[in-house]
N, C-alpha and C. Protein backbone atom coordinates (compact mmCIF):
# COMPACT_ATOMS: atom_id res chain seq x y z
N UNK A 1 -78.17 -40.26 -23.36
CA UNK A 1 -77.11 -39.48 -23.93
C UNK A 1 -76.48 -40.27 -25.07
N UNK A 2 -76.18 -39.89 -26.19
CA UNK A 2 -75.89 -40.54 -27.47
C UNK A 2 -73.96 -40.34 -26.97
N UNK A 3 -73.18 -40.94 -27.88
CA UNK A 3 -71.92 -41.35 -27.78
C UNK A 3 -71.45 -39.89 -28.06
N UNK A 4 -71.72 -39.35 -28.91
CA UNK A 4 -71.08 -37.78 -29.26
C UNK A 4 -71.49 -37.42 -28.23
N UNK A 5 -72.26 -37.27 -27.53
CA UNK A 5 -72.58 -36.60 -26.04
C UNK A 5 -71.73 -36.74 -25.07
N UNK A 6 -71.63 -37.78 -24.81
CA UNK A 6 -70.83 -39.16 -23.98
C UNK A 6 -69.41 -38.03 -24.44
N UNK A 7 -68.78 -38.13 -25.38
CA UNK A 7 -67.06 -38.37 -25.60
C UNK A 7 -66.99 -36.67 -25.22
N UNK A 8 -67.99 -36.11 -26.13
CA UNK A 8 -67.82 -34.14 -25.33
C UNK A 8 -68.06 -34.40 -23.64
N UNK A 9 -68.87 -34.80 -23.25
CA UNK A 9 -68.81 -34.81 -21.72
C UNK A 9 -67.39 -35.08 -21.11
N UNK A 10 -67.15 -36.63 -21.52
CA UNK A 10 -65.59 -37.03 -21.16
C UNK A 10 -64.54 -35.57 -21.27
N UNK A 11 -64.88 -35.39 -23.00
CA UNK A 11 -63.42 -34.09 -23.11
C UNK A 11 -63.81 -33.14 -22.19
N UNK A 12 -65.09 -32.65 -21.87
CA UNK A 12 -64.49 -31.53 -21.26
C UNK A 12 -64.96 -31.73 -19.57
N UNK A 13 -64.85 -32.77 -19.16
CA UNK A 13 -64.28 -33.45 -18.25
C UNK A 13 -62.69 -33.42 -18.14
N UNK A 14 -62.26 -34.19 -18.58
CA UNK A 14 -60.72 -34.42 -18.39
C UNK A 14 -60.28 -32.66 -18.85
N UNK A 15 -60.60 -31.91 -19.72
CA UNK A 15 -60.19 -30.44 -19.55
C UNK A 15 -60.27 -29.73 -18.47
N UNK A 16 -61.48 -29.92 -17.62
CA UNK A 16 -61.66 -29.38 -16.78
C UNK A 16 -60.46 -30.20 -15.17
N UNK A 17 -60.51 -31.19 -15.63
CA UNK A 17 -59.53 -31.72 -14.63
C UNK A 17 -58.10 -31.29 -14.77
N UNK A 18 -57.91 -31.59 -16.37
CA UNK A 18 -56.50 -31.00 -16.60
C UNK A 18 -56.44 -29.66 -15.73
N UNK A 19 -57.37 -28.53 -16.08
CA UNK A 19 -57.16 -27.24 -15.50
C UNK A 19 -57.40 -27.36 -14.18
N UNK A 20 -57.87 -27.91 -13.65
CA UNK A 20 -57.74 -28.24 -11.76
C UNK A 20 -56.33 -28.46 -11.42
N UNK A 21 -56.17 -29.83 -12.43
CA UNK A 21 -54.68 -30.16 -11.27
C UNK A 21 -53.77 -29.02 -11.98
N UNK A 22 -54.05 -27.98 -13.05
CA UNK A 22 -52.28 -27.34 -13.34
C UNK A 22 -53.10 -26.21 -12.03
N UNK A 23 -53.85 -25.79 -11.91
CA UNK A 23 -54.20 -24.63 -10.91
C UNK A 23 -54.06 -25.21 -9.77
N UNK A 24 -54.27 -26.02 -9.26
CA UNK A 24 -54.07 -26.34 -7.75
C UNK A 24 -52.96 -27.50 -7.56
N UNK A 25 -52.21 -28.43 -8.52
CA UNK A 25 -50.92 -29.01 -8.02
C UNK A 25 -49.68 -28.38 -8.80
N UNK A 26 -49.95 -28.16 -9.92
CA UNK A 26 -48.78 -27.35 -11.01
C UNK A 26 -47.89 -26.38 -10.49
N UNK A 27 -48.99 -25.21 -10.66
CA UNK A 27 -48.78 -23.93 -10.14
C UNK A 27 -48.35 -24.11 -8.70
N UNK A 28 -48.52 -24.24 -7.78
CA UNK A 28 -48.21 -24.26 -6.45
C UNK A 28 -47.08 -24.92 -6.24
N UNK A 29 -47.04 -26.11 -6.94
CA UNK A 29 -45.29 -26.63 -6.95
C UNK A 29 -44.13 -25.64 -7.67
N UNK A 30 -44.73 -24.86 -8.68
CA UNK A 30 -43.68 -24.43 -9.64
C UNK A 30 -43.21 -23.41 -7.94
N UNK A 31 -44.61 -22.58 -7.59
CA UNK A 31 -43.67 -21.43 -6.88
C UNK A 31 -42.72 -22.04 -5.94
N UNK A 32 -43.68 -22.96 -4.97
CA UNK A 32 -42.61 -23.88 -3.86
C UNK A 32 -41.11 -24.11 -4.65
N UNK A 33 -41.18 -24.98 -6.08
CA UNK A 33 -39.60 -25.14 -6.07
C UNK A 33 -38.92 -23.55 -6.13
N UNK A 34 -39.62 -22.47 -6.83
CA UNK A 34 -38.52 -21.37 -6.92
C UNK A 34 -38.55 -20.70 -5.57
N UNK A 35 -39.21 -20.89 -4.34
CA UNK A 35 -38.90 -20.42 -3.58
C UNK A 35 -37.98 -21.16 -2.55
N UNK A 36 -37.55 -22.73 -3.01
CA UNK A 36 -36.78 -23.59 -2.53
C UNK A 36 -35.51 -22.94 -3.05
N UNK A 37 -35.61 -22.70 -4.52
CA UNK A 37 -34.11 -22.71 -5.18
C UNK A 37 -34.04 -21.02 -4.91
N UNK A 38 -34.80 -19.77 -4.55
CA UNK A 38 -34.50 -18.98 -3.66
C UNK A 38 -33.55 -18.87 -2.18
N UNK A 39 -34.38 -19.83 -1.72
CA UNK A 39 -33.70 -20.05 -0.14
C UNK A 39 -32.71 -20.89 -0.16
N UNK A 40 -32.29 -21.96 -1.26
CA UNK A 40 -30.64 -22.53 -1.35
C UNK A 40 -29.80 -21.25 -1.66
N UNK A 41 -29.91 -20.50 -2.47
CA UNK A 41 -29.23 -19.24 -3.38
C UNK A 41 -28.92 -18.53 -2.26
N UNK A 42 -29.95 -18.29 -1.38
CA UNK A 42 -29.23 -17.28 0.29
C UNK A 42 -28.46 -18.27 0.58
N UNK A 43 -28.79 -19.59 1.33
CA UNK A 43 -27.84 -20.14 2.30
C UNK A 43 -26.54 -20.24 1.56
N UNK A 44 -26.75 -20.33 0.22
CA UNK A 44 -25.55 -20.69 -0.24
C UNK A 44 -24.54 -19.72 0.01
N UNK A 45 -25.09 -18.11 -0.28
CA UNK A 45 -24.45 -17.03 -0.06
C UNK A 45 -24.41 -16.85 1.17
N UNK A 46 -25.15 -17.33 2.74
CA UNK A 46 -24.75 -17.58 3.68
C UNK A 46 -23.21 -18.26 4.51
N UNK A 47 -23.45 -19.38 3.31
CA UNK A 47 -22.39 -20.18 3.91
C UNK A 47 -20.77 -19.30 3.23
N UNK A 48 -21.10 -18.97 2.38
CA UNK A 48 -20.19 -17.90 1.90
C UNK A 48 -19.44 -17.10 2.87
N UNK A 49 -20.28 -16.33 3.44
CA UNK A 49 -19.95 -15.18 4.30
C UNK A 49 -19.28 -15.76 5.42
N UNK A 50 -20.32 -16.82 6.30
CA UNK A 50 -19.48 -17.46 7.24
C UNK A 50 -18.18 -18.18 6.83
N UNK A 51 -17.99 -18.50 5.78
CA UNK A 51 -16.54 -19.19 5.60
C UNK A 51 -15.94 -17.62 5.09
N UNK A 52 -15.97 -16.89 4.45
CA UNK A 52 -14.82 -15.89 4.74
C UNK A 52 -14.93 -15.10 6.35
N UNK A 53 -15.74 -15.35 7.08
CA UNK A 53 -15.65 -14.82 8.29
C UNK A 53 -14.83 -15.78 9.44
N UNK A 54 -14.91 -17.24 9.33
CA UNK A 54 -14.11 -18.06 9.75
C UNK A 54 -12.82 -17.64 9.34
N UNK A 55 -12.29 -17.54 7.94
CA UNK A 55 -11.36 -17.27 8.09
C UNK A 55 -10.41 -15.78 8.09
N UNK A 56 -11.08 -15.14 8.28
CA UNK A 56 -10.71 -13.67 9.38
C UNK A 56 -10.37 -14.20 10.28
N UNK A 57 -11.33 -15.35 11.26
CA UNK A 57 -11.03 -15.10 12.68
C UNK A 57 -9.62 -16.05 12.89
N UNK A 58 -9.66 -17.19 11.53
CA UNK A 58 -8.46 -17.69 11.96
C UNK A 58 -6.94 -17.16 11.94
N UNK A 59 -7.47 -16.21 11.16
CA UNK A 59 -5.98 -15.29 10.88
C UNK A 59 -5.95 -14.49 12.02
N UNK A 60 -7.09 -13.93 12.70
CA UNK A 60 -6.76 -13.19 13.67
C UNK A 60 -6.66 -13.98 14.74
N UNK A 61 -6.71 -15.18 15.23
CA UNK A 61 -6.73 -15.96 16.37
C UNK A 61 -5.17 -16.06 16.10
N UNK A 62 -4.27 -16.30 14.39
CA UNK A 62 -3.02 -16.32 14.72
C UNK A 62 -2.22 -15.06 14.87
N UNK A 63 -2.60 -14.38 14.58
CA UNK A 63 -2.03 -12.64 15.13
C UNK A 63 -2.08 -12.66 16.42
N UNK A 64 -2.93 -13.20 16.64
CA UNK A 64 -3.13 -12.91 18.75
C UNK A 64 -1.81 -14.06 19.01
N UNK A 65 -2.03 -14.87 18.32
CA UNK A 65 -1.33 -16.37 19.07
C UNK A 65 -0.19 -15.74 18.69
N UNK A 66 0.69 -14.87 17.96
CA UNK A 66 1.69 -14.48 17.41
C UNK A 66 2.06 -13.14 18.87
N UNK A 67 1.49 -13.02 18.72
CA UNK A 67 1.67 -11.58 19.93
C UNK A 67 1.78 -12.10 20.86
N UNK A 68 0.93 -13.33 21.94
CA UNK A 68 1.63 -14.20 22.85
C UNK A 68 2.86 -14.57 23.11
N UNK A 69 3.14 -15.51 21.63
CA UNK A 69 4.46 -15.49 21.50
C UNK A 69 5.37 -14.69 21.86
N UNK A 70 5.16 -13.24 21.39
CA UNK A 70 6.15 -12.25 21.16
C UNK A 70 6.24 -11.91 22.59
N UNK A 71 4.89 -11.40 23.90
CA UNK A 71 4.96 -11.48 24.41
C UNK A 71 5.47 -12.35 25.63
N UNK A 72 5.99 -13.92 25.57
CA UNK A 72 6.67 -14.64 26.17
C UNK A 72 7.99 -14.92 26.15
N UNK A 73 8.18 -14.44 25.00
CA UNK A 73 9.90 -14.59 24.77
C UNK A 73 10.14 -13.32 24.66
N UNK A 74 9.65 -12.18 25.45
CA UNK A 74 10.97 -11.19 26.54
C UNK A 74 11.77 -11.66 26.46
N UNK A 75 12.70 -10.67 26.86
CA UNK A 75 14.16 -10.52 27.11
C UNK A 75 14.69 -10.11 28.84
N UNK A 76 14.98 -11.27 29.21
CA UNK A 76 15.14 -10.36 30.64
C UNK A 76 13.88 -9.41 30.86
N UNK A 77 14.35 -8.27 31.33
CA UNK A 77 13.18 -7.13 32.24
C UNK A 77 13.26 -5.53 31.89
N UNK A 78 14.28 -5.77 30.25
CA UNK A 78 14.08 -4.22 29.58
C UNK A 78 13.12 -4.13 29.10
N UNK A 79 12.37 -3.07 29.83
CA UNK A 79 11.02 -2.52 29.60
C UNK A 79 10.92 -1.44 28.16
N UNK A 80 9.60 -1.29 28.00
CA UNK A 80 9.78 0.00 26.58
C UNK A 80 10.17 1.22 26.80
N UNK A 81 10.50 1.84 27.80
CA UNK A 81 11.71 2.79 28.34
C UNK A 81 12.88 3.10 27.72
N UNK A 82 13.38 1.85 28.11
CA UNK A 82 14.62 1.43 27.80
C UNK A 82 14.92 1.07 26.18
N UNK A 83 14.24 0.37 25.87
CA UNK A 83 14.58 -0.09 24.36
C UNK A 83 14.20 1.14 23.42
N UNK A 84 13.12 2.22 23.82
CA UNK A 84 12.68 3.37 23.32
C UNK A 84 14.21 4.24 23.19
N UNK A 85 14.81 4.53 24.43
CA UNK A 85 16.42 5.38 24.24
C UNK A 85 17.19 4.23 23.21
N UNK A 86 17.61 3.00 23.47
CA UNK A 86 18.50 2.51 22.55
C UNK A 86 17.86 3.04 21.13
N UNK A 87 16.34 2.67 21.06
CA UNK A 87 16.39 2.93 19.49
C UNK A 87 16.40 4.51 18.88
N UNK A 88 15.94 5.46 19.84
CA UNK A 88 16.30 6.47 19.52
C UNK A 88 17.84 6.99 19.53
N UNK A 89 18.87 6.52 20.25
CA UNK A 89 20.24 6.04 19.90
C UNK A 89 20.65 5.76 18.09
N UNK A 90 19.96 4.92 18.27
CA UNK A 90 20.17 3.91 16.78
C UNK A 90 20.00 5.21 15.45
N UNK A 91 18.80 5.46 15.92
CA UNK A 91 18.37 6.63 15.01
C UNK A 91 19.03 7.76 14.71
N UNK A 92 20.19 7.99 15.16
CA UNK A 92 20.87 9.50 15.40
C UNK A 92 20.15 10.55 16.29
N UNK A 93 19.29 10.05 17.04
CA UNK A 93 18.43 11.25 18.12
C UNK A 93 19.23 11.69 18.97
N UNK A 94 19.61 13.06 19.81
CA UNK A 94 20.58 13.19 20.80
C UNK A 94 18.99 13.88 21.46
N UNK A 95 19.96 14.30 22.69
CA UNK A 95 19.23 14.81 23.97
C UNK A 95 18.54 15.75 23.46
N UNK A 96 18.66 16.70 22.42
CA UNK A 96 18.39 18.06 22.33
C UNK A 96 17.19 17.63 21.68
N UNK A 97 17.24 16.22 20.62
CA UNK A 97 16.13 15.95 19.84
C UNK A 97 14.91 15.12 20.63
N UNK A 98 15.43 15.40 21.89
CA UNK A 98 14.46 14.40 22.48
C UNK A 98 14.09 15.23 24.19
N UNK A 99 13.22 15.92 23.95
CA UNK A 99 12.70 17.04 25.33
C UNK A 99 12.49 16.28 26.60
N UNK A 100 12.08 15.45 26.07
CA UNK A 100 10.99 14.87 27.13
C UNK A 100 10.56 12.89 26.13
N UNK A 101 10.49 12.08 27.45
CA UNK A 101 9.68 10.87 27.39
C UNK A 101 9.36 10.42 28.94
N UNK A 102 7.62 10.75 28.70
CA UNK A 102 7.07 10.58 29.26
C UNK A 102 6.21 9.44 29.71
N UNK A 103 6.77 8.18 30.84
CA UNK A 103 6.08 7.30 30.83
C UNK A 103 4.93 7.58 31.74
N UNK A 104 3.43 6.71 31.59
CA UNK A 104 2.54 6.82 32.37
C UNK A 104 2.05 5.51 32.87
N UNK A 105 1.45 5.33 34.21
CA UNK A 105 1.28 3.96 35.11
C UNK A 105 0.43 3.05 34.08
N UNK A 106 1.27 1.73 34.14
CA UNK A 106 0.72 0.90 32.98
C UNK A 106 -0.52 0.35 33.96
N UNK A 107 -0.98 -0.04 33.14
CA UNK A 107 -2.80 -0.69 33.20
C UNK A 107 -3.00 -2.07 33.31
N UNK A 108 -3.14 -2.79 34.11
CA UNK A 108 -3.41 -4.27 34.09
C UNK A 108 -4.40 -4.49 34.23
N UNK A 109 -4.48 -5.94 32.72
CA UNK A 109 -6.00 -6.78 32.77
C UNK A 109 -5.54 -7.50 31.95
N UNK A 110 -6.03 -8.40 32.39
CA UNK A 110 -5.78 -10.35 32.34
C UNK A 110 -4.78 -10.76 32.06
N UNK A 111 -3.70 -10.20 33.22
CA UNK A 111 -2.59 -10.85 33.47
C UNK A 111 -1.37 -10.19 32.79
N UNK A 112 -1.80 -8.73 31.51
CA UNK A 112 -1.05 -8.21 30.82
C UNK A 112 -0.99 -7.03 31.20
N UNK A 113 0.40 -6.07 31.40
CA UNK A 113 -0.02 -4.75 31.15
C UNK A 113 0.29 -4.16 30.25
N UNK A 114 -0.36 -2.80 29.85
CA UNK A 114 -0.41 -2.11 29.11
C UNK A 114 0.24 -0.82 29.63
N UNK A 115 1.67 -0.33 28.85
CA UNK A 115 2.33 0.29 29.20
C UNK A 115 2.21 2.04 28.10
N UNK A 116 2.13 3.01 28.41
CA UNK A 116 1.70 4.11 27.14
C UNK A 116 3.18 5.20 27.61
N UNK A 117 4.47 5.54 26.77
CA UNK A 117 4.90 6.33 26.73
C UNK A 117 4.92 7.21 25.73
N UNK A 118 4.77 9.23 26.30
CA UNK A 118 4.61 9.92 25.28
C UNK A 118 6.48 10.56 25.04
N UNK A 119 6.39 10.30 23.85
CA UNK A 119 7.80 10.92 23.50
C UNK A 119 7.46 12.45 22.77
N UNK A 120 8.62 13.22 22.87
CA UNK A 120 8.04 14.61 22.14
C UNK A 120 9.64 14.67 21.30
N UNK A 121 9.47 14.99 20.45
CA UNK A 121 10.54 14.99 19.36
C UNK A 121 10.85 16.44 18.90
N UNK A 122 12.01 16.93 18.97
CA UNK A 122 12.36 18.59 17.51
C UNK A 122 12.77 18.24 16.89
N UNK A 123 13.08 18.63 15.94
CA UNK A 123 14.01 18.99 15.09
C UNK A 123 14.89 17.92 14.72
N UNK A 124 13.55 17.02 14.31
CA UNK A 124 14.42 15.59 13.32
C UNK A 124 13.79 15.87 11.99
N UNK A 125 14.80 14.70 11.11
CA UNK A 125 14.48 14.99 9.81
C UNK A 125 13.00 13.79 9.23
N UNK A 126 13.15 14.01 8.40
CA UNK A 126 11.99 13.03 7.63
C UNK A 126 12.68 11.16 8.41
N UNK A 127 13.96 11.25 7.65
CA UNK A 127 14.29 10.42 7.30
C UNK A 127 14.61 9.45 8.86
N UNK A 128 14.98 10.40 10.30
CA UNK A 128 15.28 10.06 11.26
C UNK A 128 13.75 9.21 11.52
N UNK A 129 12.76 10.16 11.76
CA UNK A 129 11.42 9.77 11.98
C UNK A 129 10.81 8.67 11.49
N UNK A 130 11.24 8.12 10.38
CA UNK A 130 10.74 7.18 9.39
C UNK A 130 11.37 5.77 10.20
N UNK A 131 13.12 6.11 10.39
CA UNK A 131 13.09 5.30 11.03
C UNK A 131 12.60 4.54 11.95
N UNK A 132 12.61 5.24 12.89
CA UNK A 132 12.07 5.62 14.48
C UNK A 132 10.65 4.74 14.39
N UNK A 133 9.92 5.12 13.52
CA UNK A 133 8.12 4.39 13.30
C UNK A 133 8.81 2.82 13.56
N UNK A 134 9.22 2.72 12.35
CA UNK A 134 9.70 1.09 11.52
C UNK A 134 10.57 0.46 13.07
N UNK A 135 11.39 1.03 13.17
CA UNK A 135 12.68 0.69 14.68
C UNK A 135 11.06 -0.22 15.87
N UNK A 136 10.26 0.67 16.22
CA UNK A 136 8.75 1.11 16.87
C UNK A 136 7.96 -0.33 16.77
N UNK A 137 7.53 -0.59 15.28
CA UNK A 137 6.85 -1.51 14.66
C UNK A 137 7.50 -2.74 14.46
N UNK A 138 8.72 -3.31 14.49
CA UNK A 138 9.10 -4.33 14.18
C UNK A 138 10.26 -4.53 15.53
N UNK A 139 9.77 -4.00 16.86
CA UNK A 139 10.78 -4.14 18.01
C UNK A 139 10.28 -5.31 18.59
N UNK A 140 11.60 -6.47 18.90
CA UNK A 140 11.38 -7.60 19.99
C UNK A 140 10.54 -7.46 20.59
N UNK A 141 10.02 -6.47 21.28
CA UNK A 141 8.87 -6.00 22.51
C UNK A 141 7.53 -5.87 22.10
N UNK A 142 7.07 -6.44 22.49
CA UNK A 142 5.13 -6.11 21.39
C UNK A 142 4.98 -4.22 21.89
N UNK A 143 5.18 -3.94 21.12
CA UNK A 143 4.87 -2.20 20.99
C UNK A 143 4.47 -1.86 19.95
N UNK A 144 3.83 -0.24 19.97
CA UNK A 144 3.21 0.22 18.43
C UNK A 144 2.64 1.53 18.91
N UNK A 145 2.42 2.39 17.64
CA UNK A 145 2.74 3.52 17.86
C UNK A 145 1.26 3.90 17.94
N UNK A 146 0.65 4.50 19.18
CA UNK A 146 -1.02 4.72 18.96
C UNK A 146 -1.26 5.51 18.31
N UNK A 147 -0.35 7.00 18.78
CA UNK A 147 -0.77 8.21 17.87
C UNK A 147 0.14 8.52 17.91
N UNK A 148 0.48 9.28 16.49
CA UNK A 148 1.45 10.23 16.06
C UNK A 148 0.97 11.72 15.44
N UNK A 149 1.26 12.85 16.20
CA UNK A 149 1.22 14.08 15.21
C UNK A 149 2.88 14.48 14.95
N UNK A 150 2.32 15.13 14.08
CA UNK A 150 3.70 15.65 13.10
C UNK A 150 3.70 16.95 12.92
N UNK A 151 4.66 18.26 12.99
CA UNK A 151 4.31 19.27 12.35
C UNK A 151 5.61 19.59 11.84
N UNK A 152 5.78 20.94 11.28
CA UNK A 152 6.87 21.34 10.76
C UNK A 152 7.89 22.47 11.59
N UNK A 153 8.98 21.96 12.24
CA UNK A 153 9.67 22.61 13.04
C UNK A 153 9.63 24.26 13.15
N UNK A 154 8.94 24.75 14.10
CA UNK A 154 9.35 26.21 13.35
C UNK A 154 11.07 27.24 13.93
N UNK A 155 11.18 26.35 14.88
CA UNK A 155 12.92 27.00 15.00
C UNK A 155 13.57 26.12 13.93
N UNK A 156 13.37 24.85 13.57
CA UNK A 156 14.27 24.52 12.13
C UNK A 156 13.73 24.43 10.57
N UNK A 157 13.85 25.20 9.92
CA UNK A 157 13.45 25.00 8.77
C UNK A 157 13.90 23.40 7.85
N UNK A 158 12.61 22.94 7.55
CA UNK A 158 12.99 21.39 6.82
C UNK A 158 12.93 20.24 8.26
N UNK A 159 13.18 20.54 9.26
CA UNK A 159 12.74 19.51 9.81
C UNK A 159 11.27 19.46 10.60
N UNK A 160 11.37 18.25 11.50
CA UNK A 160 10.05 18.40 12.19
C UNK A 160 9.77 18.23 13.85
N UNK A 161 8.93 18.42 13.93
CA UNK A 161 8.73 18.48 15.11
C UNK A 161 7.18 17.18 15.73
N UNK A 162 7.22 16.26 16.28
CA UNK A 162 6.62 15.39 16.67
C UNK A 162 6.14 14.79 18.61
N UNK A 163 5.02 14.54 18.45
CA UNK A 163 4.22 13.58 19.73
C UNK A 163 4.31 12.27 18.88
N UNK A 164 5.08 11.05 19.57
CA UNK A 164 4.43 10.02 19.08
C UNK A 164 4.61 8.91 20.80
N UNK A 165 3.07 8.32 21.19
CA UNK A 165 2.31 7.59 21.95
C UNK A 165 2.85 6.08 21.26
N UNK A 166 3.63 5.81 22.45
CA UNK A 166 4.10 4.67 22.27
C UNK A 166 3.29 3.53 23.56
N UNK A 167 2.48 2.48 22.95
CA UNK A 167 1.93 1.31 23.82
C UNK A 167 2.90 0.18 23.49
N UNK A 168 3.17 -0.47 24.61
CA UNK A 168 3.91 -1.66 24.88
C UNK A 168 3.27 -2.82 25.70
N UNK A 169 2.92 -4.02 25.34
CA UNK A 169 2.72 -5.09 26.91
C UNK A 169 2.81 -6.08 26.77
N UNK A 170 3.65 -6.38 28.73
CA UNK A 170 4.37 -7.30 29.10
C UNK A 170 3.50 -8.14 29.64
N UNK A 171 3.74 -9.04 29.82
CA UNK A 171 2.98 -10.02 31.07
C UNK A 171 2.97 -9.21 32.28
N UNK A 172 1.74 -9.20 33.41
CA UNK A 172 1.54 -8.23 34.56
C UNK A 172 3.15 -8.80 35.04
N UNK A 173 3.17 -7.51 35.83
CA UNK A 173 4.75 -8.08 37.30
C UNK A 173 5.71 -7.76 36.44
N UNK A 174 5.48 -7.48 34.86
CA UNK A 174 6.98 -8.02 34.43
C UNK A 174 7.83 -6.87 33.91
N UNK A 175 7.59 -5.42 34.09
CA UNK A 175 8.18 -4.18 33.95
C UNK A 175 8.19 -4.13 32.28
């Protein structure tokens, strides 16, 4: 083989090698890294999710821990009965505006019960009712209003007429 023979052999030798290693080490690394820097790009957006989901739960672990609270520092043994007439008191409600409150046997589990009175309301105004929610929602007593319907009085024109399901709970035993 003469030297020009020789140096074309070499070149397309080493060409042919060049094109080996980009086809079988090149190429195969390029995809591996983008399917590396794929699967960082999820976890990353993984770790995302779990840290705003951590902190949901820590806010809701302090809502619970807040309701404990609320629930331990009762007052004496006035039940939601009772604080239900004072605040309907408060409100300007008289007897006539108030038919009926109906308590039903509270429910115990894990150590708490769960107390449900239905109140039935006539012939209050917007403004009585509004109270009444808010009075409901921000009472010493962990209570809250499950359901409320509303309609429009039909013996009073302009006012209304209401069901609102009042839940309350104490520590079990504790009325």
């Amino acid at each position: 083989m003469s030297p020009k023979e020789k140096q074309v052999a070499i070149g397309g030798f080493l060409v042919l090698a060049a094109l080996m290693l980009i086809q079988f080490v090149v190429r195969p690394m390029n995809r591996e890294i983008a399917r590396t820097q794929a699967l960082a790009a999820d976890s990353d957006e993984a770790l995302q999710e779990l840290r705003a989901l951590s902190a949901q739960c820590l806010a809701l672990k302090g809502d619970l821990d807040r309701v404990h609270e609320r629930i331990a520092r009762q007052k004496g043994d006035a039940g939601a009965l009772s604080v239900l007439e004072t605040m309907e008191k408060e409100c300007g409600l008289v007897q006539r505006n108030v038919p009926y409150m109906k308590p039903e046997p509270a429910i115990v589990a894990d150590g708490y019960a769960q107390a449900k009175i239905t109140i039935r309301l006539e012939g209050v105004s917007e403004a009585q009712m509004k109270q009444l929610l808010q009075r409901i929602q921000s009472a010493d007593l962990p209570m809250g209003v499950r359901s409320l319907e509303l309609r429009r009085s039909p013996k009073t024109p302009g006012l209304l007429d209401a069901t609102v399901e009042v839940v309350s709970v104490t520590p079990a035993g504790k009325g």
